[in-house]
Protein backbone atom coordinates (compact mmCIF):
# COMPACT_ATOMS: atom_id res chain seq x y z
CA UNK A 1 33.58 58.51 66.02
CA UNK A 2 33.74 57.41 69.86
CA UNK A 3 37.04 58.18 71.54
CA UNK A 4 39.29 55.49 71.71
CA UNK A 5 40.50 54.12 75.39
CA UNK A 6 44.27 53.16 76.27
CA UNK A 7 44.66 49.62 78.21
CA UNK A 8 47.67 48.15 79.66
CA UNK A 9 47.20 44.24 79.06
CA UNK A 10 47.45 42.00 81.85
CA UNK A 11 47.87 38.75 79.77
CA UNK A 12 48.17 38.10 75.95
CA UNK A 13 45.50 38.52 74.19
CA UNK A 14 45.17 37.33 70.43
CA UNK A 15 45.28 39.59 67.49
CA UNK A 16 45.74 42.91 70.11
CA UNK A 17 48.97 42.55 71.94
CA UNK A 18 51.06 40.76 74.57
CA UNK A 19 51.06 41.03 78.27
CA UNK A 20 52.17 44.36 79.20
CA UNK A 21 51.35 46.21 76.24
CA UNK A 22 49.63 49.62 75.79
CA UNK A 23 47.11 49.62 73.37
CA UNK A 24 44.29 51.51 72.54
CA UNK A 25 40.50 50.06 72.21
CA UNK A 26 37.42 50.87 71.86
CA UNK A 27 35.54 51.80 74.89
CA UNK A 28 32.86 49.34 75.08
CA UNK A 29 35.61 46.04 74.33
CA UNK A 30 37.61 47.51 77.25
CA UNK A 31 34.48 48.09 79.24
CA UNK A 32 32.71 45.02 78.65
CA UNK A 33 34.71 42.70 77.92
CA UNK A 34 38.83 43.00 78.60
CA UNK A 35 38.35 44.67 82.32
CA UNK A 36 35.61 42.37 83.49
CA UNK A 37 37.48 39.18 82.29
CA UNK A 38 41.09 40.77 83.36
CA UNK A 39 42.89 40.71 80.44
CA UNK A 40 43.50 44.32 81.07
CA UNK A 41 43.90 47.71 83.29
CA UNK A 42 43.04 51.31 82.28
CA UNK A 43 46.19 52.84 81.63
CA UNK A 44 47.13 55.13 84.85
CA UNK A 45 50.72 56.93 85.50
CA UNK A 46 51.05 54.56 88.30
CA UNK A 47 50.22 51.31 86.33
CA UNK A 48 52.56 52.44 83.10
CA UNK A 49 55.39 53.34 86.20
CA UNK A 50 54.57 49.47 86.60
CA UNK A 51 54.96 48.36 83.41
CA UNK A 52 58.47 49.91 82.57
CA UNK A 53 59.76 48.78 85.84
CA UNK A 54 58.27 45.54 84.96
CA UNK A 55 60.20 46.02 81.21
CA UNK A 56 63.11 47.53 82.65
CA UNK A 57 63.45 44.67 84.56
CA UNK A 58 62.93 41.75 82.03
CA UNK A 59 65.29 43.44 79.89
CA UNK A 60 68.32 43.42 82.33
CA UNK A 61 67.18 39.67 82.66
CA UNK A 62 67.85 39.10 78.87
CA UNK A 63 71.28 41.08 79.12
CA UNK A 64 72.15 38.57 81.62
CA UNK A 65 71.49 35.56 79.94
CA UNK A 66 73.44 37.02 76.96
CA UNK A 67 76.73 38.00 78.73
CA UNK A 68 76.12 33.88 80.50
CA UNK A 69 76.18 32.73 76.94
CA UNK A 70 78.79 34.72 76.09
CA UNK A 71 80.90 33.63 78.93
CA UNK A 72 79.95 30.07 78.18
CA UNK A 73 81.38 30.32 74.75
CA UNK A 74 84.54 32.07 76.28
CA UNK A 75 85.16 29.04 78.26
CA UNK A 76 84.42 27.12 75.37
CA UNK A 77 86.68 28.59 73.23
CA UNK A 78 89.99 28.38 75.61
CA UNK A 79 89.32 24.06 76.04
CA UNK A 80 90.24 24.51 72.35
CA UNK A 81 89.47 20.77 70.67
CA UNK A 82 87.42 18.14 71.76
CA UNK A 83 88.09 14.13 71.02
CA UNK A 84 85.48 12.16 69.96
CA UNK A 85 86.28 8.25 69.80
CA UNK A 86 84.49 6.11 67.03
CA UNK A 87 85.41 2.65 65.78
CA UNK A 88 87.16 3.02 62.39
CA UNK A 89 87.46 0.48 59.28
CA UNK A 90 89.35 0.90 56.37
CA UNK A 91 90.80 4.24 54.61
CA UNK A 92 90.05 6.55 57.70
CA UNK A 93 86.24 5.39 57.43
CA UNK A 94 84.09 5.99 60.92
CA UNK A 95 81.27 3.10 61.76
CA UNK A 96 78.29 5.14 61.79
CA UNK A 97 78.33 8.52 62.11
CA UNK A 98 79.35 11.11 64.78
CA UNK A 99 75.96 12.72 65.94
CA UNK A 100 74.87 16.19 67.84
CA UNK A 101 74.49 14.03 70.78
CA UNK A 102 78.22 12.61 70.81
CA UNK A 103 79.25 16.49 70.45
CA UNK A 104 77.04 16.97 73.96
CA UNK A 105 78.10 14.09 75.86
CA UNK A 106 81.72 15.23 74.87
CA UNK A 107 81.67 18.59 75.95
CA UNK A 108 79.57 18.09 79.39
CA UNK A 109 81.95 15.05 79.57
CA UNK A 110 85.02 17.76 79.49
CA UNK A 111 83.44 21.51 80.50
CA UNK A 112 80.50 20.17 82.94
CA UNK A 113 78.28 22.71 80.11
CA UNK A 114 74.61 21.83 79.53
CA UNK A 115 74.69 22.38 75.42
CA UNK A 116 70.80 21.61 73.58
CA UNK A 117 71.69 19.41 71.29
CA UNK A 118 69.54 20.98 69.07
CA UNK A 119 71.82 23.95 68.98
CA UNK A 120 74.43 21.79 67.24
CA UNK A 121 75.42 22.45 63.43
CA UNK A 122 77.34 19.19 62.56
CA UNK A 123 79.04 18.97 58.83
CA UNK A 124 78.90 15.85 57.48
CA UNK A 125 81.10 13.57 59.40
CA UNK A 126 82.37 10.02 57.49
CA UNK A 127 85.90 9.86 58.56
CA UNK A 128 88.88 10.58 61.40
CA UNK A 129 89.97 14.15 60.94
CA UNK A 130 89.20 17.57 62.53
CA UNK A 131 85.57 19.44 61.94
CA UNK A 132 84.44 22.57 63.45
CA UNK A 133 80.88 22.26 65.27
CA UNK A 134 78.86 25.63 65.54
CA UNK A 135 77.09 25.75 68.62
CA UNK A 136 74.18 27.60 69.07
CA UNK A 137 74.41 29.24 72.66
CA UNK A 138 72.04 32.02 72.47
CA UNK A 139 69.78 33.71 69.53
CA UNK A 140 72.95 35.94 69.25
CA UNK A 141 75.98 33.72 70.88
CA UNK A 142 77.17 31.03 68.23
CA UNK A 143 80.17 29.62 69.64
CA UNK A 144 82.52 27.43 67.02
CA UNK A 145 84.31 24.92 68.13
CA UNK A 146 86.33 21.96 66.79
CA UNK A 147 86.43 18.29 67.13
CA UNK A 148 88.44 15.54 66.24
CA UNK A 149 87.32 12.13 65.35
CA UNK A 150 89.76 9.83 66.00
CA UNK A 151 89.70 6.08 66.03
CA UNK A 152 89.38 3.87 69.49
């Protein structure tokens, strides 16, 4: 059995790891084929130094987009209720429907906050009244706040 080689990837390569990565391979695929091309490195103390500095640092770059999220829904959270305007017919009844969209215009309109509008959880909205809206801010920041639909 040959002895196996350890590589530190250099970009993602399918069905062996991402860029970064420590793997091991055989000696010939690292030899002839991921070196040459330069999909990888042979793992050195001074390149893995490299590539937890290089972790380290992508991972105080994700704990600072959390605590932004996290100070987005703060801010969120002390406008407290948001009015959203819709034409309104009989028994309370909105004229079409109050979508993810209206939810973004209204709090950029208010806050000046970018929101994806794909974030947005919407119930099902028919008539005036108040709704809460979950916003997704972040894979782990889901802010909730609440509208009102009120007539024009």
């Amino acid at each position: 059995m040959a002895k196996r080689l350890q590589v530190v990837l250099n970009k993602n390569v399918t069905k062996l790891g991402k860029n970064g990565d420590l793997v091991e391979v055989a000696p010939g695929y690292a030899r002839n084929y991921l070196i040459p091309q330069g999909f990888a490195n042979l793992a050195t103390p001074g390149i893995l130094r490299q590539v937890e500095q290089r972790r380290e640092k992508e991972r105080q770059r994700l704990i600072a987009i959390k605590q932004e999220a996290d100070a987005r829904k703060t801010a969120l959270a002390t406008v407290g209720r948001f009015v959203i305007r819709k034409q309104v017919g009989e028994g309370e009844a909105i004229f079409g429907t109050v979508t993810s969209q209206d939810v973004v215009d209204v709090i950029k309109e208010i806050t000046k906050q970018e929101i994806d509008r794909k974030g947005v959880t919407l119930p099902d909205i028919s008539r005036t009244g108040f709704y809460q809206v979950e916003l997704k801010l972040h894979p782990e920041v889901i802010a909730k706040v609440e509208i009102q639909v009120a007539p024009l």
